[in-house]
Protein backbone atom coordinates (compact mmCIF):
# COMPACT_ATOMS: atom_id res chain seq x y z
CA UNK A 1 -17.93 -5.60 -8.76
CA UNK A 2 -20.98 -7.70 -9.45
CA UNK A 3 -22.02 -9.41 -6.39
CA UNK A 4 -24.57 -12.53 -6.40
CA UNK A 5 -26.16 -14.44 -2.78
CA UNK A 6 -27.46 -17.92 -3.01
CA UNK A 7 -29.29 -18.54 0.22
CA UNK A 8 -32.06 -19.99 2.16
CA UNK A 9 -34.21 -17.98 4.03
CA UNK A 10 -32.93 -18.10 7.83
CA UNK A 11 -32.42 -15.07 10.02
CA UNK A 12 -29.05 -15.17 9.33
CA UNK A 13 -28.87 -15.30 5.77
CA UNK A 14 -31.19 -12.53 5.94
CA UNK A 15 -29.03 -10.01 7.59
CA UNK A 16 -26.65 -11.35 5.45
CA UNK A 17 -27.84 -9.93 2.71
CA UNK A 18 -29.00 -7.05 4.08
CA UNK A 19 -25.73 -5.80 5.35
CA UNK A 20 -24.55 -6.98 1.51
CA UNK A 21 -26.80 -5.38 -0.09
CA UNK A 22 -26.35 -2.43 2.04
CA UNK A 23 -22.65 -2.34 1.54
CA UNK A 24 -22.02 -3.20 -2.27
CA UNK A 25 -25.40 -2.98 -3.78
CA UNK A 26 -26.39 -6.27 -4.63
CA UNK A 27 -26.61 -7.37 -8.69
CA UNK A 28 -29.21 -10.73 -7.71
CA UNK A 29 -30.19 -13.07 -4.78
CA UNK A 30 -31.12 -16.39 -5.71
CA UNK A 31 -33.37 -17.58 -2.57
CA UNK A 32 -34.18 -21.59 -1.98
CA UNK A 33 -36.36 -21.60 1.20
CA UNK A 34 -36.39 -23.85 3.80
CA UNK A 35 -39.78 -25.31 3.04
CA UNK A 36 -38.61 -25.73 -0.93
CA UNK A 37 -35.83 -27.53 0.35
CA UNK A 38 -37.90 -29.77 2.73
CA UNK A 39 -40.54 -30.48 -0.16
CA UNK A 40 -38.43 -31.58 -2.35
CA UNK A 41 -37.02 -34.50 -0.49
CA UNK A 42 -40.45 -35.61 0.00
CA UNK A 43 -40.79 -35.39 -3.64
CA UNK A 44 -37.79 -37.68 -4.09
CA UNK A 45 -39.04 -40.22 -1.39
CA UNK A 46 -35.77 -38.85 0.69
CA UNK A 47 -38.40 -40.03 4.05
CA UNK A 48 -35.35 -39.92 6.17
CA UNK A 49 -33.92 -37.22 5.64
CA UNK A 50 -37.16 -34.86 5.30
CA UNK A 51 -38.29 -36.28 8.65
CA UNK A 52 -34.71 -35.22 10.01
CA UNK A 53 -35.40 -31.95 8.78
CA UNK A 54 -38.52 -31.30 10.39
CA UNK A 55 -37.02 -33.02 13.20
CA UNK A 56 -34.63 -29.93 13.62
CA UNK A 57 -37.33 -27.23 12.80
CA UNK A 58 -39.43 -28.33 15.49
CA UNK A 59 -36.44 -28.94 18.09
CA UNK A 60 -35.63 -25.00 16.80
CA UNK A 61 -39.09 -24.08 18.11
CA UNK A 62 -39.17 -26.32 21.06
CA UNK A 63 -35.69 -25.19 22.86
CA UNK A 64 -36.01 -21.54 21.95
CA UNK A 65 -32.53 -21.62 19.19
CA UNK A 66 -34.84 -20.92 16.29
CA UNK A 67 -35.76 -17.45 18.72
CA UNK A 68 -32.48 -17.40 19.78
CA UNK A 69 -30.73 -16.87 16.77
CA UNK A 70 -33.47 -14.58 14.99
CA UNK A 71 -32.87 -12.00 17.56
CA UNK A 72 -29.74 -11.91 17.30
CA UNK A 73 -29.76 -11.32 13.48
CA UNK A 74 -32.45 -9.57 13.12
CA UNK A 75 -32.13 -6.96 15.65
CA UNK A 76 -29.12 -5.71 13.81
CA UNK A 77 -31.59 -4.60 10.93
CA UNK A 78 -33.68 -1.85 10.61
CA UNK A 79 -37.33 -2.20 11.35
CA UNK A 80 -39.35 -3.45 8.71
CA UNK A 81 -36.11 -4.53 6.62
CA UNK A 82 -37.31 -7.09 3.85
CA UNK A 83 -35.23 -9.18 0.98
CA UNK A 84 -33.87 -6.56 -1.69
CA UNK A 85 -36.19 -5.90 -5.17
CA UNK A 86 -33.62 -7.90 -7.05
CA UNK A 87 -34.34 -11.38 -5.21
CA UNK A 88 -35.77 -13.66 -7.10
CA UNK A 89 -37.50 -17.36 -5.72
CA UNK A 90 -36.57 -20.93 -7.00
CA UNK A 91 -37.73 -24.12 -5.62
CA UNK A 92 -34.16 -25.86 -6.40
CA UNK A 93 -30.78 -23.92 -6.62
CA UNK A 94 -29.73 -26.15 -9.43
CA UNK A 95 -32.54 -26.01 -11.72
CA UNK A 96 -32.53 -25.00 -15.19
CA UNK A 97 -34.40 -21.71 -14.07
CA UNK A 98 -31.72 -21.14 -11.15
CA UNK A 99 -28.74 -21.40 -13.81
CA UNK A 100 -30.09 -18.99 -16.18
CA UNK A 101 -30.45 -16.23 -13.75
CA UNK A 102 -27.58 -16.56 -11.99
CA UNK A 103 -25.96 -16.24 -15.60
CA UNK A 104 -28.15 -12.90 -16.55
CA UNK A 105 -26.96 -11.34 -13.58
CA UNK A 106 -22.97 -12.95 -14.71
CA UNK A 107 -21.74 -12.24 -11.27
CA UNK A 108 -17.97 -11.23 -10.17
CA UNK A 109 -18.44 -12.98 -7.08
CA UNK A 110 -21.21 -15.46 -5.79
CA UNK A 111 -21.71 -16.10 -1.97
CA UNK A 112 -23.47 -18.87 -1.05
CA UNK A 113 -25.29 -19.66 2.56
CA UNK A 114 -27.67 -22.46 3.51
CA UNK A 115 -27.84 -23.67 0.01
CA UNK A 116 -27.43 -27.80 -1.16
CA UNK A 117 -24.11 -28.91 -2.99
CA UNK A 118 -24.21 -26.29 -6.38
CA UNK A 119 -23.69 -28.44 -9.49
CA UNK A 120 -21.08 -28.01 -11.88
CA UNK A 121 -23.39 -26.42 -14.61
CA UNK A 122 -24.22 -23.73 -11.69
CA UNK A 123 -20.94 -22.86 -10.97
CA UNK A 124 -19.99 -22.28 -14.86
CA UNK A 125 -22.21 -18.96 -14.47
CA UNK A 126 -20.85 -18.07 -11.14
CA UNK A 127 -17.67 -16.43 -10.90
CA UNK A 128 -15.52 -16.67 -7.53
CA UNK A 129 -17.55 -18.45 -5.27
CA UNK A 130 -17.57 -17.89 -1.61
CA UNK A 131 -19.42 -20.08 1.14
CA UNK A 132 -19.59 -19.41 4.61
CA UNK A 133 -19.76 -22.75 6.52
CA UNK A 134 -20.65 -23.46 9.97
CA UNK A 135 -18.08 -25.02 10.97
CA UNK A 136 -13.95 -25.58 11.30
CA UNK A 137 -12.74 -26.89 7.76
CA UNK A 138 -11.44 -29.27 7.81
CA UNK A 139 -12.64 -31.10 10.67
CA UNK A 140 -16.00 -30.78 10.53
CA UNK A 141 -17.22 -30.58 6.95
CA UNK A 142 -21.70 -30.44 5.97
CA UNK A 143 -24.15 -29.99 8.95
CA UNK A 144 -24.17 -28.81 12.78
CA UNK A 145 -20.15 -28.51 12.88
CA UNK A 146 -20.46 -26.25 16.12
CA UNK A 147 -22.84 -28.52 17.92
CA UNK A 148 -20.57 -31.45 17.30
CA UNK A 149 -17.43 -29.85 18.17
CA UNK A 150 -19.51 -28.53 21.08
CA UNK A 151 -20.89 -32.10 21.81
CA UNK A 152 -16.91 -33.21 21.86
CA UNK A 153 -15.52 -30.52 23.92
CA UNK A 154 -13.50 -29.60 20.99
CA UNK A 155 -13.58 -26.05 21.88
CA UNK A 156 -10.81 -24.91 19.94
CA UNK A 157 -12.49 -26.36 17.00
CA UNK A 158 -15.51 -23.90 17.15
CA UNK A 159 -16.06 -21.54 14.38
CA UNK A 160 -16.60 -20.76 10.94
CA UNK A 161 -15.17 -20.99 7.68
CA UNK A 162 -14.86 -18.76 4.34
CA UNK A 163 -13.76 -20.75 1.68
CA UNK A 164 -14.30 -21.49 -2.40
CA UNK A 165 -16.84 -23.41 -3.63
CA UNK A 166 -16.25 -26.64 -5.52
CA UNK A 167 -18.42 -29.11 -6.53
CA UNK A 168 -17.59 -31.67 -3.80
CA UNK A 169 -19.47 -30.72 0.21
CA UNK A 170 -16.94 -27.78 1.79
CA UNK A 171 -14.04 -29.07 0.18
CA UNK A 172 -12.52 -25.82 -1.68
CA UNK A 173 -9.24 -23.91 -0.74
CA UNK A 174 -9.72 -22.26 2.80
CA UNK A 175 -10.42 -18.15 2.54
CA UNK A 176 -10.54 -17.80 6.30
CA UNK A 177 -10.84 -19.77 9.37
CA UNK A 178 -13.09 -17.61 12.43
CA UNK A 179 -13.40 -18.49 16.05
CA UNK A 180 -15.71 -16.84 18.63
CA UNK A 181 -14.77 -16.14 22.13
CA UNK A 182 -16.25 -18.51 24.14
CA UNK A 183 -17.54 -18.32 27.72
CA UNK A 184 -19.18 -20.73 29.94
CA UNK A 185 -22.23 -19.86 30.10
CA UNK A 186 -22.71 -20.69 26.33
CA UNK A 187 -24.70 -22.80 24.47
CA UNK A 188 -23.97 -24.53 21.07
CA UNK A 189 -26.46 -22.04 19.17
CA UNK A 190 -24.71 -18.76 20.77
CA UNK A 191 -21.79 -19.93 19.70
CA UNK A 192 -22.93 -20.46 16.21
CA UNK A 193 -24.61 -17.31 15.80
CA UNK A 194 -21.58 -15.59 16.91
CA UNK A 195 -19.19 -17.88 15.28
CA UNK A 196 -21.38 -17.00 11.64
CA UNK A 197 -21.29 -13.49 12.47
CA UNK A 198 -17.94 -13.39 12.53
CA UNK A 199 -17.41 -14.75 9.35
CA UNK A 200 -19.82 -12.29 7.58
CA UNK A 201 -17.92 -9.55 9.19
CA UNK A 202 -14.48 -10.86 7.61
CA UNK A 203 -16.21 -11.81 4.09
CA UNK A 204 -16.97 -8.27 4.13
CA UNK A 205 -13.44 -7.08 4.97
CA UNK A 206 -12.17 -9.60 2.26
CA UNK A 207 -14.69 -7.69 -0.29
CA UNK A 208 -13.54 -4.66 0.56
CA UNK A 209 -10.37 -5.71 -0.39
CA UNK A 210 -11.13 -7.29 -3.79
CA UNK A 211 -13.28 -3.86 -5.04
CA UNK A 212 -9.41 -2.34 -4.29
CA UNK A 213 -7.95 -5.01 -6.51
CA UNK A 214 -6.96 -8.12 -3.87
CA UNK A 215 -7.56 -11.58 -5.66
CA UNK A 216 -7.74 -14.54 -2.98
CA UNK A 217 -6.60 -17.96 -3.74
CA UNK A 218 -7.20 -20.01 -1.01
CA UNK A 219 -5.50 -22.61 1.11
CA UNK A 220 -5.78 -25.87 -0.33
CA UNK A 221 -7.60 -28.52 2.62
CA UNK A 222 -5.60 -31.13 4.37
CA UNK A 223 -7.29 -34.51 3.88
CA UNK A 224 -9.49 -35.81 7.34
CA UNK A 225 -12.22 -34.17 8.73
CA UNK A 226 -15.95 -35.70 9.44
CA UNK A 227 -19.06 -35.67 7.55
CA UNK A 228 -22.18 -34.91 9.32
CA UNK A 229 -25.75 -34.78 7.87
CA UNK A 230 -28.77 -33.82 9.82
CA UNK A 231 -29.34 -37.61 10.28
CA UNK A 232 -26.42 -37.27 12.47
CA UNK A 233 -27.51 -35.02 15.35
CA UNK A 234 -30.39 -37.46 16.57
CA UNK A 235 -32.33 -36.18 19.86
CA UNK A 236 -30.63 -39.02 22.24
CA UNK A 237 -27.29 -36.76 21.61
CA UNK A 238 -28.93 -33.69 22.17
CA UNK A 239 -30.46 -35.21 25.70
CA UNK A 240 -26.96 -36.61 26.47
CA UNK A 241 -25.13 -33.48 26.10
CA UNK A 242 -28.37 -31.63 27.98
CA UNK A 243 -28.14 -33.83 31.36
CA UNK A 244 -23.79 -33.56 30.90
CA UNK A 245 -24.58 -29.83 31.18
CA UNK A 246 -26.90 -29.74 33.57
CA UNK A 247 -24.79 -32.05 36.06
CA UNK A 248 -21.63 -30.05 35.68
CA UNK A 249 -19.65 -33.12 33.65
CA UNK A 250 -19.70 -30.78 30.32
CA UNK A 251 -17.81 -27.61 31.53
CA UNK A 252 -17.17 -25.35 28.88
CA UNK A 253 -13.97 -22.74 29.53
CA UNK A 254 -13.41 -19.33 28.55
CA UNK A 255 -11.38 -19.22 25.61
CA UNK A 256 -10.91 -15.32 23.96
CA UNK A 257 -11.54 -14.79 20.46
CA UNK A 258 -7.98 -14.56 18.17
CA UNK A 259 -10.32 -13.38 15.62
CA UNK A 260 -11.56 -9.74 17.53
């Protein structure tokens, strides 16, 4: 089984595929960094949203998550652990370049992480795609789905999702829905990390499955669900929630994982 990761280049993505790679002996990784990403909204005058960007790289820094979640990724990997020989760089995931090495490599099955909307002409070359979202589908579809539901006290609502990629933002057939335990002391970027790790740990199991010959097909997504962009998670919400916390009018409960 031929196995392809699209990805940016965050500490989770990273163990990601490590522990792929590890596991099932990759066949490619097609890597769009951060900063690619982030240039090339500058380059198509996208002002807003590039400042929102570096917005959130800077609040990373600033309120230790960017730390946060880096140690809890990559302390799972060996020392020294770097991306696998067969990565290969692209300043776009849908460029012309991107497309014909995802079809040289003419993957089984393509996860993606971190990575824009894939195109139509992408997906042609990609086989059964698989996206792990940050997030409950489908309530809380594109960016910061944990915050939010966080931000709402929507507890039950906080986890991850496995599901197919189509060319529309996280609206393919549902694979798997994954929820964390939660506890009170948490923060919105534990429970991410956690919530992520989770999924990773059941795409895995569902691999395992499909090298013995299980096919998935998915769920189909009720209609609803919210939209959020980066745009959407401005620092005035981040304050609110931050002085709710701090006065004891955002209590957060214990709820144990079903997914364990």
């Amino acid at each position: 089984m031929k196995i392809v990761v699209l990805c940016t280049d965050d500490p989770h993505q990273q163990y990601l595929v490590s522990e792929l790679d590890r596991r099932f002996g990759l066949s490619g990784v097609l890597l769009e960094r951060n900063q690619s990403q982030r240039s090339r909204l500058w380059r198509r005058k996208r002002y807003r949203a590039w400042l929102y960007r570096i917005y959130h790289m800077l609040r990373g820094r600033f309120t230790g998550s960017s730390r946060y979640r880096a140690e809890f990724f990559l302390s799972q990997l060996p020392e020294g652990e770097t991306w696998p020989a067969v990565t290969v760089e692209v300043d776009w995931i849908n460029k012309k370049k991107a497309r014909k090495q995802v079809a040289s490599w003419r993957p089984d099955v393509t996860i993606v992480c971190g990575t824009g909307i894939l195109r139509p002409s992408l997906l042609a070359h990609t086989g059964l795609t698989i996206n792990i979202h940050g997030g409950c589908l489908p309530e809380y579809k594109g960016n910061h789905g944990v915050f939010f539901a966080f931000r709402e006290g929507k507890f039950d609502q906080i986890g991850s999702t496995l599901h197919m990629v189509t060319p529309g933002l996280d609206e393919g057939p549902i694979l798997d829905v994954v929820r964390p335990t939660i506890y009170p002391h948490d923060h919105d970027e534990a429970l991410y990390s956690r919530s992520v790790h989770l999924a990773m740990q059941r795409l895995f199991e569902r691999l395992e499955s499909m090298r013995d010959g299980w096919r998935p097909t998915g769920t189909p997504q009720t209609p609803g669900g919210r939209t959020f962009r980066h745009r959407d998670r401005k620092p005035l919400l981040e304050l609110a929630l931050w002085l709710r916390r701090r006065s004891g009018r955002h209590p957060v409960p214990f709820l144990p994982s079903p997914d364990h």
